[in-house]
Structures are given as structure tokens and as C-alpha cells.
N, C-alpha and C. Protein backbone atom coordinates (compact mmCIF):
# COMPACT_ATOMS: atom_id res chain seq x y z
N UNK A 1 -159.50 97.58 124.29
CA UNK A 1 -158.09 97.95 124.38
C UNK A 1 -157.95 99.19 125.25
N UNK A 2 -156.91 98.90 126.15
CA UNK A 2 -156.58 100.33 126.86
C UNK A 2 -156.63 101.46 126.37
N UNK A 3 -156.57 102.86 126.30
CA UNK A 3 -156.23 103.93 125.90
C UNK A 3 -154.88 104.89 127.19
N UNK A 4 -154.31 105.35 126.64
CA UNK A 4 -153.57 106.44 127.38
C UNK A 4 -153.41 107.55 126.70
N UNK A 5 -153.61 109.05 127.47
CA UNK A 5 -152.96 110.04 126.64
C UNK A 5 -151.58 110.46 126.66
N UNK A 6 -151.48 110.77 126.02
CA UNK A 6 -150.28 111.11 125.90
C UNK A 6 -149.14 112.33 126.53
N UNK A 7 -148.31 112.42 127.44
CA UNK A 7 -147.92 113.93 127.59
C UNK A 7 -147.57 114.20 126.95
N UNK A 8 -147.92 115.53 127.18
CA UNK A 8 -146.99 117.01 126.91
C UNK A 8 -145.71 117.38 126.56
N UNK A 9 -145.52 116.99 125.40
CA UNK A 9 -143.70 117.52 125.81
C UNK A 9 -143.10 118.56 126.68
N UNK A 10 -143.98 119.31 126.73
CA UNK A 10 -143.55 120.68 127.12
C UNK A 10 -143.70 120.07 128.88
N UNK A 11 -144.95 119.41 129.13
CA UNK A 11 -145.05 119.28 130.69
C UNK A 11 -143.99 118.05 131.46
N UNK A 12 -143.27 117.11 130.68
CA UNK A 12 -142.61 116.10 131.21
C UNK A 12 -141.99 117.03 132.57
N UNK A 13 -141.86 115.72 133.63
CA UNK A 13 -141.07 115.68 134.69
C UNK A 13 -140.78 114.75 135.41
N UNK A 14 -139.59 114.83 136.35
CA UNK A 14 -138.55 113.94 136.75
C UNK A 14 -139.42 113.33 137.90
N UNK A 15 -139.43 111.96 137.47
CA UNK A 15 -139.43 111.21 138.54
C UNK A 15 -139.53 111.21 140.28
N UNK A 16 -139.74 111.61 141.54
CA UNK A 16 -139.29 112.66 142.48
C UNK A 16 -138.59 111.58 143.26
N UNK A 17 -137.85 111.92 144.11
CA UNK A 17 -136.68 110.82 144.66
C UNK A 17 -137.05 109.46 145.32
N UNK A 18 -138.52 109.35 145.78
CA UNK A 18 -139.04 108.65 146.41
C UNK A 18 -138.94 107.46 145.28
N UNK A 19 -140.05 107.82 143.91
CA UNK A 19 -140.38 107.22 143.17
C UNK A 19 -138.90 106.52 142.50
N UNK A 20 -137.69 107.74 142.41
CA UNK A 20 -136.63 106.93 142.03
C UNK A 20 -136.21 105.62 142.81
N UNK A 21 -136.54 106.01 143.92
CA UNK A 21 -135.56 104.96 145.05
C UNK A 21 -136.51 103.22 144.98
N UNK A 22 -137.85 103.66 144.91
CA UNK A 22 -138.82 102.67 144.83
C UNK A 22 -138.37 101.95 143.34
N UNK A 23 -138.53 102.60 142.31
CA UNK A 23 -137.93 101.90 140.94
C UNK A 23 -137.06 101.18 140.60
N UNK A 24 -135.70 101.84 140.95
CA UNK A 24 -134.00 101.74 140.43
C UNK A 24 -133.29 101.88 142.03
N UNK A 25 -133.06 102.75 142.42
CA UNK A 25 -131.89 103.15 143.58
C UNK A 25 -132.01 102.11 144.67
N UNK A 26 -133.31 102.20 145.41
CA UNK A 26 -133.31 101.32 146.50
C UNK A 26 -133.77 99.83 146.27
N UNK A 27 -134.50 99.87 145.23
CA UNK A 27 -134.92 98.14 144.76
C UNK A 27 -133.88 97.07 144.49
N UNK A 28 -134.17 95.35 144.83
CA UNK A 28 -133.45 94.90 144.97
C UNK A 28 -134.01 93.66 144.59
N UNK A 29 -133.18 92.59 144.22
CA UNK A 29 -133.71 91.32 144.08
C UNK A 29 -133.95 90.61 145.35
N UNK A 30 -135.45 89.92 145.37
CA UNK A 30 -135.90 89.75 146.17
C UNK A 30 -135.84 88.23 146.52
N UNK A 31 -134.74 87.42 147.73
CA UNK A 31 -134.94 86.18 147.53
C UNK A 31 -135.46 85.53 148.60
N UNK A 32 -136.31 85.63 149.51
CA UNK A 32 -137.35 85.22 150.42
C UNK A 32 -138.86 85.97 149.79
N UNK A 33 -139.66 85.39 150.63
CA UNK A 33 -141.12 85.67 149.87
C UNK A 33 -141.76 85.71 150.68
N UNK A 34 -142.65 86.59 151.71
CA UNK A 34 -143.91 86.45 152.77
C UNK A 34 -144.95 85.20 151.95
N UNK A 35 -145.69 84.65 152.84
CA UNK A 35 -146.96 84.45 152.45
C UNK A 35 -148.27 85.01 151.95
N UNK A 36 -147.81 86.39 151.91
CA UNK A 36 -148.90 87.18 151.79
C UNK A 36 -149.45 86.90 150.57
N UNK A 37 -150.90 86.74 149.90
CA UNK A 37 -151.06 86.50 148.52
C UNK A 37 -151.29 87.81 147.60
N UNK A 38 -150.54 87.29 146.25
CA UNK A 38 -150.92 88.08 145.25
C UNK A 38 -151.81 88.21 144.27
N UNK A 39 -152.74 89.40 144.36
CA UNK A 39 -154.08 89.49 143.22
C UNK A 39 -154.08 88.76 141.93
N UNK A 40 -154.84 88.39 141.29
CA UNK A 40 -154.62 88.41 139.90
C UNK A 40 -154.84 89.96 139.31
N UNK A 41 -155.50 90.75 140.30
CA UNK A 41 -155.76 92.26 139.44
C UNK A 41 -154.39 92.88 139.88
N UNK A 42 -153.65 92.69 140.55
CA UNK A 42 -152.06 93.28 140.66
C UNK A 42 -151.63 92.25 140.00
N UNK A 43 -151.39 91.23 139.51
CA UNK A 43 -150.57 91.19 138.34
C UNK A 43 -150.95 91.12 136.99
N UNK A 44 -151.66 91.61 136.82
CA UNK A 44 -152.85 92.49 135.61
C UNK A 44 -152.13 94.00 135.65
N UNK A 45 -151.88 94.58 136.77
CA UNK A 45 -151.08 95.37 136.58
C UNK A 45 -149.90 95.79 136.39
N UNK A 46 -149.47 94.41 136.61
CA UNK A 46 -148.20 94.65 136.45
C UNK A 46 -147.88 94.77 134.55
N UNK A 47 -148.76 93.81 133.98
CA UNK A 47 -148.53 93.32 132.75
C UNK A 47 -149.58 94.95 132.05
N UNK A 48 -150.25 95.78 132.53
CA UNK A 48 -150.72 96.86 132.16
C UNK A 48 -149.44 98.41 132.08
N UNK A 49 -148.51 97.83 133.07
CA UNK A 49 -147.24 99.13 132.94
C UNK A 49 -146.54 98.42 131.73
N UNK A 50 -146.36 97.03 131.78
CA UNK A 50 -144.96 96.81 131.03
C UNK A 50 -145.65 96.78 129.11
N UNK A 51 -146.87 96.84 128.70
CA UNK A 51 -147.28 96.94 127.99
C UNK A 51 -147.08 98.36 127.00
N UNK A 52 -146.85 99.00 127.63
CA UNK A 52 -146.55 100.23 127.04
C UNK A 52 -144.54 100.65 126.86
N UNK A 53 -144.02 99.65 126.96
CA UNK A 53 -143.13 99.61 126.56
C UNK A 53 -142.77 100.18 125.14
N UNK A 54 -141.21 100.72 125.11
CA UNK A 54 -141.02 101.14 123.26
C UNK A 54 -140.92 99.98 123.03
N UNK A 55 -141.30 99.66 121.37
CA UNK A 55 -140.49 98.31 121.04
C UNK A 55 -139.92 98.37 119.16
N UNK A 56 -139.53 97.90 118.18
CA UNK A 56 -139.05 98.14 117.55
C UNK A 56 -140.54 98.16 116.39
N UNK A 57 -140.59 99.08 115.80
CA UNK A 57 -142.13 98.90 115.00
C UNK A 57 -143.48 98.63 115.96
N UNK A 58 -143.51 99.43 117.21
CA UNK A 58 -143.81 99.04 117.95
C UNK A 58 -145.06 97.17 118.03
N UNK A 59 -144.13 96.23 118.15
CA UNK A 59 -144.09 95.06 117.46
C UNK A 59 -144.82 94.31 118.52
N UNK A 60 -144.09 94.75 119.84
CA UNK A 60 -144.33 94.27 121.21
C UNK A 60 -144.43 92.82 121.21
N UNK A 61 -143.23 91.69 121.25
CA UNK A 61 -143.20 90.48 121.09
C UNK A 61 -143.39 89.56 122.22
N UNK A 62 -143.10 90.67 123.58
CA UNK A 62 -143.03 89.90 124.92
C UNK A 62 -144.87 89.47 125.01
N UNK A 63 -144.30 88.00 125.53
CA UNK A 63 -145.76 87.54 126.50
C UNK A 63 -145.09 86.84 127.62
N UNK A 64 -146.44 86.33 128.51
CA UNK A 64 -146.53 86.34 130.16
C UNK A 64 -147.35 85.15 130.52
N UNK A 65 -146.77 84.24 130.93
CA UNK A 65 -147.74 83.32 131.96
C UNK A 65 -147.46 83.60 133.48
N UNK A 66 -148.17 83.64 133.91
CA UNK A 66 -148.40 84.07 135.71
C UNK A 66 -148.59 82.66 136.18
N UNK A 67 -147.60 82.50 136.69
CA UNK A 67 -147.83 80.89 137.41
C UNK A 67 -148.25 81.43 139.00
N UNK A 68 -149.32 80.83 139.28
CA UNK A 68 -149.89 81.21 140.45
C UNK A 68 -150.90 80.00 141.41
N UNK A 69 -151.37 79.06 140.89
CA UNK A 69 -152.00 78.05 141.29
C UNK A 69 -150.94 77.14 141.95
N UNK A 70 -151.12 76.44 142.55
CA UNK A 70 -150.35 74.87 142.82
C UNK A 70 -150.08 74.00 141.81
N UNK A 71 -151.32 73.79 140.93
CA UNK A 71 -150.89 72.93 139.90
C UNK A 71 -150.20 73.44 138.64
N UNK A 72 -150.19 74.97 138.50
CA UNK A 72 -149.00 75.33 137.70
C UNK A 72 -147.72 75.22 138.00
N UNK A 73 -147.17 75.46 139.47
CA UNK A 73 -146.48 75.51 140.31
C UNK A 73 -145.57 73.97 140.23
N UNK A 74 -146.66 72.91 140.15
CA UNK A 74 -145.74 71.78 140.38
C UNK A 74 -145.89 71.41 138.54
N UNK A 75 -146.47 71.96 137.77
CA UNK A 75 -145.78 71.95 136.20
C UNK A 75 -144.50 72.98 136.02
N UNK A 76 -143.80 73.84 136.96
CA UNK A 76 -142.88 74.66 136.80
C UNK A 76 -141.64 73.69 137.21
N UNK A 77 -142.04 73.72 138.68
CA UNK A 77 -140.86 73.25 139.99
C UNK A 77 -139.62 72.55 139.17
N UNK A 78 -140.18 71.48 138.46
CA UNK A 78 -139.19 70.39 138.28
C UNK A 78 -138.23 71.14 137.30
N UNK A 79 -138.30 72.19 136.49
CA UNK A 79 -137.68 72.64 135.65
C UNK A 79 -136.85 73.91 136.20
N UNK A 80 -136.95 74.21 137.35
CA UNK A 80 -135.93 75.27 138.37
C UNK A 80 -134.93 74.64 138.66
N UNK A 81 -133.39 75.31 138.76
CA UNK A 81 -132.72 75.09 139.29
C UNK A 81 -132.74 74.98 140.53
N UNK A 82 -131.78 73.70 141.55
CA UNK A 82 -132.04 73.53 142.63
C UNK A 82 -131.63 75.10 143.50
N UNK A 83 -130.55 75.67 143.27
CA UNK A 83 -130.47 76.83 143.68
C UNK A 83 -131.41 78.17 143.97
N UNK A 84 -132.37 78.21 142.94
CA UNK A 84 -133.93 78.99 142.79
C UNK A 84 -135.16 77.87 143.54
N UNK A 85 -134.54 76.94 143.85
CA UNK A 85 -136.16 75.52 143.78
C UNK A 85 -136.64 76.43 145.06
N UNK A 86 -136.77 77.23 146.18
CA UNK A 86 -137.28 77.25 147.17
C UNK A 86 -137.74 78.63 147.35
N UNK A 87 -136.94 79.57 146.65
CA UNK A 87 -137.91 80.57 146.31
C UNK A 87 -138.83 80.94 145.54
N UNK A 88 -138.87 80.28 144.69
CA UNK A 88 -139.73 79.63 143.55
C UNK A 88 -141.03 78.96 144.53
N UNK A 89 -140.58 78.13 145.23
CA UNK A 89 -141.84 77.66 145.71
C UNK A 89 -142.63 78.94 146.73
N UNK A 90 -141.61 79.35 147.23
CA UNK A 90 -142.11 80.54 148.39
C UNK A 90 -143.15 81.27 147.68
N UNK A 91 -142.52 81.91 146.21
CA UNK A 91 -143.16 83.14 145.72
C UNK A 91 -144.85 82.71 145.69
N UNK A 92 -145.64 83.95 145.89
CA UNK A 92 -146.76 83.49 145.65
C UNK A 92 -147.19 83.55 144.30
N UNK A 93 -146.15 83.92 143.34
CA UNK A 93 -146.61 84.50 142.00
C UNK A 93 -145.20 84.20 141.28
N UNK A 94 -145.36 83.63 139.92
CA UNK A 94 -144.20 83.23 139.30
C UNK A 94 -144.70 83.57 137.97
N UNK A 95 -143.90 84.75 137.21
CA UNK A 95 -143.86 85.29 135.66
C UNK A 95 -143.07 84.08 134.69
N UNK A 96 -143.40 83.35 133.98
CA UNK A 96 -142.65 82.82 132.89
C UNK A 96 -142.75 83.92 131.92
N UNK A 97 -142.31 84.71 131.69
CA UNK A 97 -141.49 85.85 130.61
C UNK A 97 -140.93 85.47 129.46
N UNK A 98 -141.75 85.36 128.21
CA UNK A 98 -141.70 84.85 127.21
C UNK A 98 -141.46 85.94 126.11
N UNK A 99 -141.15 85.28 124.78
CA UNK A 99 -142.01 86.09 123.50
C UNK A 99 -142.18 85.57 122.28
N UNK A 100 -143.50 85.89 121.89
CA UNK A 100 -144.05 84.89 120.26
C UNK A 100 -143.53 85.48 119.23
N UNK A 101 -143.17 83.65 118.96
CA UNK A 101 -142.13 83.21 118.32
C UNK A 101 -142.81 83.85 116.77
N UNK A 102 -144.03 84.20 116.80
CA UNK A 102 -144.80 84.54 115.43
C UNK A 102 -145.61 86.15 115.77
N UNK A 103 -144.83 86.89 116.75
CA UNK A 103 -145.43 88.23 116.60
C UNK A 103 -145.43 88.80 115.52
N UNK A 104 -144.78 88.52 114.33
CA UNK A 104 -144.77 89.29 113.40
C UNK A 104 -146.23 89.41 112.58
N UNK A 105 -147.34 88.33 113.30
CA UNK A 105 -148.40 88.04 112.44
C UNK A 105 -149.43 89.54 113.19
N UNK A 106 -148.94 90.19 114.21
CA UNK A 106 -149.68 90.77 114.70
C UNK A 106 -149.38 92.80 113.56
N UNK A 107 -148.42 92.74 112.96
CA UNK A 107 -148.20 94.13 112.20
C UNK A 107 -148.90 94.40 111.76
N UNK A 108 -149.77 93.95 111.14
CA UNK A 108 -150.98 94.81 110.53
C UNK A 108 -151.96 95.54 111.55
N UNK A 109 -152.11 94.87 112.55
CA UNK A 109 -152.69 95.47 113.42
C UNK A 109 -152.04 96.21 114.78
N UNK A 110 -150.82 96.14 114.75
CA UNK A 110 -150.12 96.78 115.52
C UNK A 110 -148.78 98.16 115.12
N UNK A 111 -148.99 97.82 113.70
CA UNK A 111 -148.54 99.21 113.42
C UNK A 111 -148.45 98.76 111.45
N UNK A 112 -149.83 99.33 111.47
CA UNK A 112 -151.18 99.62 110.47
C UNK A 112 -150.16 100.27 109.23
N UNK A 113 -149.44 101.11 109.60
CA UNK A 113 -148.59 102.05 108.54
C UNK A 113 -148.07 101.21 107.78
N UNK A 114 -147.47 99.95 108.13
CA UNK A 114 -146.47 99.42 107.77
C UNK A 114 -146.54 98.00 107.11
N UNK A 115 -147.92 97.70 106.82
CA UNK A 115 -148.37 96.25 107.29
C UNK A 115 -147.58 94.79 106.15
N UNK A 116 -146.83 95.30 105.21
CA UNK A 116 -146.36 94.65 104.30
C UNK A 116 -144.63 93.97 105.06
N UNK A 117 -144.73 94.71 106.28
CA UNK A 117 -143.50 94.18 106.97
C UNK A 117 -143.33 93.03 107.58
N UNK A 118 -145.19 92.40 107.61
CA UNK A 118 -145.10 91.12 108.00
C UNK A 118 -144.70 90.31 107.29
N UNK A 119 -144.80 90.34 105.87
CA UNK A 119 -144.46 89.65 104.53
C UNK A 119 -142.54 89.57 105.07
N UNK A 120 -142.47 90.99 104.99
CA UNK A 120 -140.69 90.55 105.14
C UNK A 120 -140.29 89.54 106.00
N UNK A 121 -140.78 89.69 107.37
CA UNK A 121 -140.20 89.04 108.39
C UNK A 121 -141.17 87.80 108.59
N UNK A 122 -142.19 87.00 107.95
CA UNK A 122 -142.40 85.94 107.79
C UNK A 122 -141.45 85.43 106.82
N UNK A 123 -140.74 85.85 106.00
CA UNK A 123 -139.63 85.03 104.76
C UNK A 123 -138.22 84.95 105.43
N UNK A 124 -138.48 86.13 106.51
CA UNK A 124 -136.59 85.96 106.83
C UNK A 124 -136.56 85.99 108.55
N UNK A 125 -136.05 84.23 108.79
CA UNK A 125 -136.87 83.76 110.44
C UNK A 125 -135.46 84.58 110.83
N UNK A 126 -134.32 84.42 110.45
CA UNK A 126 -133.22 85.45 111.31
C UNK A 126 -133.59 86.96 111.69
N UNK A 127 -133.98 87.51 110.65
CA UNK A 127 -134.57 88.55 110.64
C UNK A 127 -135.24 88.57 111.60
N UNK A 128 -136.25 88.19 112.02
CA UNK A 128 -137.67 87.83 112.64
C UNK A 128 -137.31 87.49 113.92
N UNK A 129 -136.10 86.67 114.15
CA UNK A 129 -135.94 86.05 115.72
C UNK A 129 -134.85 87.21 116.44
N UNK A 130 -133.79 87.96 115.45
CA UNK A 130 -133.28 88.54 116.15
C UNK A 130 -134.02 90.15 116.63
N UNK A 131 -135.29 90.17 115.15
CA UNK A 131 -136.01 91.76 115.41
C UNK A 131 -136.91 91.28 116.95
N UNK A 132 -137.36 90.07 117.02
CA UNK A 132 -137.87 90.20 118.20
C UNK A 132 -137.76 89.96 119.75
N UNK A 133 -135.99 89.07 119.58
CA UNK A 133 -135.50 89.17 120.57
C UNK A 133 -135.04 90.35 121.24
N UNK A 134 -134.78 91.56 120.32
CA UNK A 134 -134.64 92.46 120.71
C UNK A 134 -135.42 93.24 121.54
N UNK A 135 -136.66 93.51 120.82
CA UNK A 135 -137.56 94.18 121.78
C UNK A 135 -138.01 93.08 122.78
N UNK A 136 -138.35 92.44 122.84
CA UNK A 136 -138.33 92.04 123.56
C UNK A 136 -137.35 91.96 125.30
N UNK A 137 -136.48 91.74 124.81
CA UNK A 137 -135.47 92.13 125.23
C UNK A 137 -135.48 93.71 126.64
N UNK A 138 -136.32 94.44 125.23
CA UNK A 138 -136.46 95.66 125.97
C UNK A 138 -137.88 95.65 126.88
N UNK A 139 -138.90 94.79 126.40
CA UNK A 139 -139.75 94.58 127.53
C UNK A 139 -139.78 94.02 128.63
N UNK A 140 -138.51 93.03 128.75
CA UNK A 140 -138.37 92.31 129.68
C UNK A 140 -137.66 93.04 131.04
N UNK A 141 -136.75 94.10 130.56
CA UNK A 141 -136.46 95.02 131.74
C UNK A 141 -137.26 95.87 132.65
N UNK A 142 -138.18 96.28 131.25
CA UNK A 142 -139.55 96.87 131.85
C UNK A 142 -140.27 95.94 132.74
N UNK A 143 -140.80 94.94 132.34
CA UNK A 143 -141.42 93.91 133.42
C UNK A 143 -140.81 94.40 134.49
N UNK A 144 -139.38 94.18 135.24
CA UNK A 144 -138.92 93.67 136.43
C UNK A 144 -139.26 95.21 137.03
N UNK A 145 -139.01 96.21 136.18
CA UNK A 145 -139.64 97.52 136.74
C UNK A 145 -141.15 97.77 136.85
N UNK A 146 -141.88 97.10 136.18
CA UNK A 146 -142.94 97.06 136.48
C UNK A 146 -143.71 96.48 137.55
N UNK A 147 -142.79 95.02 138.05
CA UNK A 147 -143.42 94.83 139.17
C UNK A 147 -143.01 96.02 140.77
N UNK A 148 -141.91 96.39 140.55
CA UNK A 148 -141.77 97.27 141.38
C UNK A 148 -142.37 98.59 141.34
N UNK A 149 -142.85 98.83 140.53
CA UNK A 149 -143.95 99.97 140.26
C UNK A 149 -145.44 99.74 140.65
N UNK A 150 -145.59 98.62 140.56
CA UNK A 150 -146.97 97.84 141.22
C UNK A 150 -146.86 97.27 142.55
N UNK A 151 -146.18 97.95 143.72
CA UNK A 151 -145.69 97.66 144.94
C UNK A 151 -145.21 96.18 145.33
N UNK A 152 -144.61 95.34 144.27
CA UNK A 152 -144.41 94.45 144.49
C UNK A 152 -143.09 93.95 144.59
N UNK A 153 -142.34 92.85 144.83
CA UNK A 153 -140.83 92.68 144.95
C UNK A 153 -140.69 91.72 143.57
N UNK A 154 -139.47 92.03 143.07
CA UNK A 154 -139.44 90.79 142.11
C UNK A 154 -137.93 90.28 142.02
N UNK A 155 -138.11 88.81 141.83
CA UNK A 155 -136.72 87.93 142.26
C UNK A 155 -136.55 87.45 140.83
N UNK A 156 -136.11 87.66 139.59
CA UNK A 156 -135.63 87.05 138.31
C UNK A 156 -134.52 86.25 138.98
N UNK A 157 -134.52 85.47 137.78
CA UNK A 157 -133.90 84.18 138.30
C UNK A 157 -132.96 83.53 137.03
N UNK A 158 -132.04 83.31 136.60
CA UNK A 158 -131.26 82.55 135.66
C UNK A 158 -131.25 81.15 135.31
N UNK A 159 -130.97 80.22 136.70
CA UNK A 159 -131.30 79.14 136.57
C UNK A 159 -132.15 78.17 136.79
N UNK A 160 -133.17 78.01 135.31
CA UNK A 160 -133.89 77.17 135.06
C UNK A 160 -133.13 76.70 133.76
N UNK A 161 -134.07 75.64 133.22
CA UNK A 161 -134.28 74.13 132.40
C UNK A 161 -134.95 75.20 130.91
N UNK A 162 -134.57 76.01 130.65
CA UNK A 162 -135.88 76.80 129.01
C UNK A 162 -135.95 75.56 128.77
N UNK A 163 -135.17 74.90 127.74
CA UNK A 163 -136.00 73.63 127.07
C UNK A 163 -137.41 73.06 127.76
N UNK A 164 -137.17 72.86 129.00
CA UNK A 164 -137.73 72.22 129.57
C UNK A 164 -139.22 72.88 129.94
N UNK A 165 -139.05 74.11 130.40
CA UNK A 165 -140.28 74.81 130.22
C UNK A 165 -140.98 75.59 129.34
N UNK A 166 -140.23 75.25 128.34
CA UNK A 166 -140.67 75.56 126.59
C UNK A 166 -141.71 74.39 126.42
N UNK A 167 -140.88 72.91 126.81
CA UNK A 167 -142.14 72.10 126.47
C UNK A 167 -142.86 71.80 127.30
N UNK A 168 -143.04 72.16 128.28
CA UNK A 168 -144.30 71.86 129.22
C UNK A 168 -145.19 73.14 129.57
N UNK A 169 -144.94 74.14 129.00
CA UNK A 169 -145.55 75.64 128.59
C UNK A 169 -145.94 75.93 127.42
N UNK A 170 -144.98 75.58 126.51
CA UNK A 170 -145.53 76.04 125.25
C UNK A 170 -144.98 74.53 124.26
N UNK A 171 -145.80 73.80 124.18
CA UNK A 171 -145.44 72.40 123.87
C UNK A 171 -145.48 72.69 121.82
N UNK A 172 -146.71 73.70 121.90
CA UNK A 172 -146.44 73.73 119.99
C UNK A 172 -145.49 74.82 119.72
N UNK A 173 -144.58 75.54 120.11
CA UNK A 173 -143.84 76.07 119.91
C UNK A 173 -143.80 77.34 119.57
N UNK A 174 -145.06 77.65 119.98
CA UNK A 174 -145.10 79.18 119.73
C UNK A 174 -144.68 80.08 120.23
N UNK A 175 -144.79 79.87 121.59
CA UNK A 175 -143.55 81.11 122.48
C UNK A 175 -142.15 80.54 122.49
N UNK A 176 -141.35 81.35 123.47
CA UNK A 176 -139.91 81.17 123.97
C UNK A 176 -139.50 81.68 125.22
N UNK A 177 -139.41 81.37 126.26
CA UNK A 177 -139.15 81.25 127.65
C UNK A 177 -137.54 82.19 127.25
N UNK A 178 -137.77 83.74 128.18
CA UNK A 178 -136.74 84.77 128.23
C UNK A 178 -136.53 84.51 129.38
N UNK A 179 -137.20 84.64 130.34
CA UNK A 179 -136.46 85.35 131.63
C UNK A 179 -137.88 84.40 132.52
N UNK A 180 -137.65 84.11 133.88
CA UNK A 180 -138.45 83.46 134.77
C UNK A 180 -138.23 84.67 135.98
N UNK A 181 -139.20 84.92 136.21
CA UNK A 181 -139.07 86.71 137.25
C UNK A 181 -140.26 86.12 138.88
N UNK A 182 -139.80 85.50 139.92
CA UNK A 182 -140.68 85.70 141.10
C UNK A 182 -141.20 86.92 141.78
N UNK A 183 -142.54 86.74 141.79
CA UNK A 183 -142.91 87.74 142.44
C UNK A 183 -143.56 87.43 143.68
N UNK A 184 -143.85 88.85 144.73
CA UNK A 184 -144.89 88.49 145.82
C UNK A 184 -144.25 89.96 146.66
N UNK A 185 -144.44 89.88 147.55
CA UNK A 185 -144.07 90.38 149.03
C UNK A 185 -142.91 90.08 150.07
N UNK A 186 -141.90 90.65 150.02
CA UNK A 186 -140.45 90.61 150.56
C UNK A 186 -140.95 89.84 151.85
N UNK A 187 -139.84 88.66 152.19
CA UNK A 187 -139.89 87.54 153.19
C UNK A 187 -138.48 88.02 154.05
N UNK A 188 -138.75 87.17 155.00
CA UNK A 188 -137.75 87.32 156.10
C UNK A 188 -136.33 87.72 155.59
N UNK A 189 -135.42 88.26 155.25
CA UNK A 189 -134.12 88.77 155.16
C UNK A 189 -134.10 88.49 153.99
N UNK A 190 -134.73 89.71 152.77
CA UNK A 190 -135.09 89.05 151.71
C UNK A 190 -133.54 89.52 150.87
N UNK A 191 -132.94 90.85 151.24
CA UNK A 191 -131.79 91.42 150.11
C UNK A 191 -130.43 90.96 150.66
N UNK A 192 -130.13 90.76 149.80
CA UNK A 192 -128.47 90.30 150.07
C UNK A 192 -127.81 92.03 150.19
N UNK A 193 -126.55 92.38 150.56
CA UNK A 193 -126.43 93.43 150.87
C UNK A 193 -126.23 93.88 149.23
N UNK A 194 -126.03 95.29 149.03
CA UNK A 194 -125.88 95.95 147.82
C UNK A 194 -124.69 95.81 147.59
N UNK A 195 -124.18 95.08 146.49
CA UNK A 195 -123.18 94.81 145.62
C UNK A 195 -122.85 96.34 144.86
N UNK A 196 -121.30 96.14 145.01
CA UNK A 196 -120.94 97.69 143.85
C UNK A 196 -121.70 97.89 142.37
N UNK A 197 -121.75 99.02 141.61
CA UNK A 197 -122.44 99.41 140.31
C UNK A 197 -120.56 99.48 140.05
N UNK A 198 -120.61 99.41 138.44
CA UNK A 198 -119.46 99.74 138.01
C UNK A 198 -119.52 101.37 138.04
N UNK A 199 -118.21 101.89 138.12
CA UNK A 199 -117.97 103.22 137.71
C UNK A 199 -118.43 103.76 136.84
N UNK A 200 -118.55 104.69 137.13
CA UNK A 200 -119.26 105.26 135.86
C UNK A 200 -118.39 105.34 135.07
N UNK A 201 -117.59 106.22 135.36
CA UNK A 201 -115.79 106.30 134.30
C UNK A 201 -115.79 105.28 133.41
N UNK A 202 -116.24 103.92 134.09
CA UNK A 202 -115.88 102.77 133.25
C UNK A 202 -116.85 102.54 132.41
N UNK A 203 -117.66 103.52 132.64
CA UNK A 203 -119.36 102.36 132.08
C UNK A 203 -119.69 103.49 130.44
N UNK A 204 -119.34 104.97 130.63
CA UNK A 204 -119.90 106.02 129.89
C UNK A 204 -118.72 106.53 129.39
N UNK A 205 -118.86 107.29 128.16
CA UNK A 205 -117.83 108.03 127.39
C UNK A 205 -118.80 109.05 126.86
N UNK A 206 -118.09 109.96 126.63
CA UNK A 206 -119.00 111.00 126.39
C UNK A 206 -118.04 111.60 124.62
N UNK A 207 -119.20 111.76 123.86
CA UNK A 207 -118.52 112.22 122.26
C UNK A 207 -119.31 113.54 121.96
């Protein structure tokens, strides 16, 4: 298992503008794809940032298939929307962005303090599906920042088939298909121009 230490409270610091612009400001969804290929040890890394995500009990429900072969590729295709079907094929790297449907079996060993909480949330599946859609939820944002933290572009995508790649991914039902995220190396005229952010006025209130 990895280790990290931990900072400093006292030493935290801001991000420096570069790193912002690379993250959040200048990043963009990416919908062309070079040919260039992607590592399996860069997307090892990618799944090494988004791992350290907060999550609720730290529970961490998100999982990851890296579609990257051809023959995963043509077990995906048919389940993309025709609108995504061609960047999808472009990408050299395709995240199915999931989360188990039975993380709760992992609390004892993922947060030791508490371990009788698996008991709860094995008896109560509402409980259980909405505690882990949530974090989840919250790992899945991290991902898309994570591939951009691992110099990579990433194109999430809306329309696909879940049913469909629920059962040809996870046929016994153990995961659940969140989010389908392309990755690789920005292709010929990859950003559409930058669309407005809402106002802030509109977005924040301050109490």
C-alpha cells in the first residue's frame, strides 16, 4: 500500500498560477485525440492522485477500468452514444468510472475505528447506495482532475448505454458505471471555445 505524509498545517500553500491554469482555469474538455499512446504507468497515475480523495468514512467506493486494448475497445464501442462513437474510438485510453456496489465490505479495513458500520450499511441498501454514491461522487471529480494533473487531457462523456456497459463490464453486478471519462493527448482542434461560468453573484451567498 502507498504511504504519504502528511502536511503541515502550518506549511500549506496555494497552488501557483501555472498549476492553477493546468488544473481548473485553462483546462478543457478534450474532444479530438492525437495518436500518441498512453502508458499503463500514467494511468496508474492517474488512479494514484485520485485515490487519495476525501470520502465519507473514508469508504472510497469509486473503481476504474482503463479500456485501452482493441478488444476492450470493441466490448465498449457499441454501448457509446453515436455522438461520443468517434472520440471514443480516437482516445487512446478510455476510464469506465465506476463504484462497488459492496464497498461497504471493505470498513473494517478501511477505517478500522469504526468497523461495526459495515453491519449497518449491509442491512440498509438505501443507506448504502446513497452513502456511496456520494463519495463517490466526490471521487469522480477528482479523477477528471487527476488526469489533468498527470499531463493528460480528459474528454467525460454523458452519452452512453450504463445498462449496457454494466452488463458487458460488470455482468455479476458488482460495480456501477458513473461517469465514462476519455483520455490521451489533445488532437487536432481539440476545445470548443470557452463557454461562460455562471456569476458568481448567482452561484455564492455569503452568511
Amino acid at each position: 500500500m502507498t504511504e504519504t505524509t502528511a502536511l503541515e498545517t502550518t506549511t500549506l500553500e496555494k497552488l501557483d498560477p501555472r498549476g492553477r491554469q493546468i488544473v481548473f482555469t485553462g483546462a478543457r474538455t478534450s474532444n479530438t485525440f492525437a495518436d500518441t499512446p498512453v502508458t499503463d504507468d500514467e494511468l496508474a497515475d492517474i488512479w494514484e492522485l485520485t485515490r487519495w480523495t476525501p470520502t465519507m468514512a473514508n469508504t472510497q467506493p469509486l473503481r476504474v477500468v482503463f479500456v485501452r486494448t482493441p478488444e476492450g475497445k470493441e466490448r465498449l464501442l457499441p454501448h457509446i452514444a453515436e455522438g461520443n462513437l468517434e472520440k471514443t474510438k480516437a482516445a487512446p485510453a478510455t476510464a469506465i468510472v465506476a463504484y462497488d456496489n459492496n464497498w461497504h465490505e471493505e470498513i473494517p479495513n478501511v477505517f478500522p475505528i469504526r468497523p461495526e458500520m459495515k453491519d449497518y450499511f449491509e442491512s440498509d441498501e438505501n443507506a448504502r447506495h446513497g452513502a456511496g454514491g456520494w463519495s463517490a461522487g466526490l471521487q469522480a471529480g477528482a479523477f477528471i482532475l487527476a488526469v489533468r494533473a498527470a499531463g493528460l487531457a480528459a474528454g467525460p462523456i454523458a452519452g452512453y448505454d450504463t445498462a449496457g456497459v454494466d452488463k458487458e463490464f460488470f455482468p455479476e453486478g458488482d460495480w456501477t458505471t458513473k461517469m465514462i471519462v476519455n483520455i490521451g493527448h489533445p488532437g487536432e482542434n481539440p476545445w470548443f471555445d470557452r463557454l461562460p461560468r455562471v456569476d458568481t453573484e448567482a452561484a455564492v451567498k455569503w452568511a
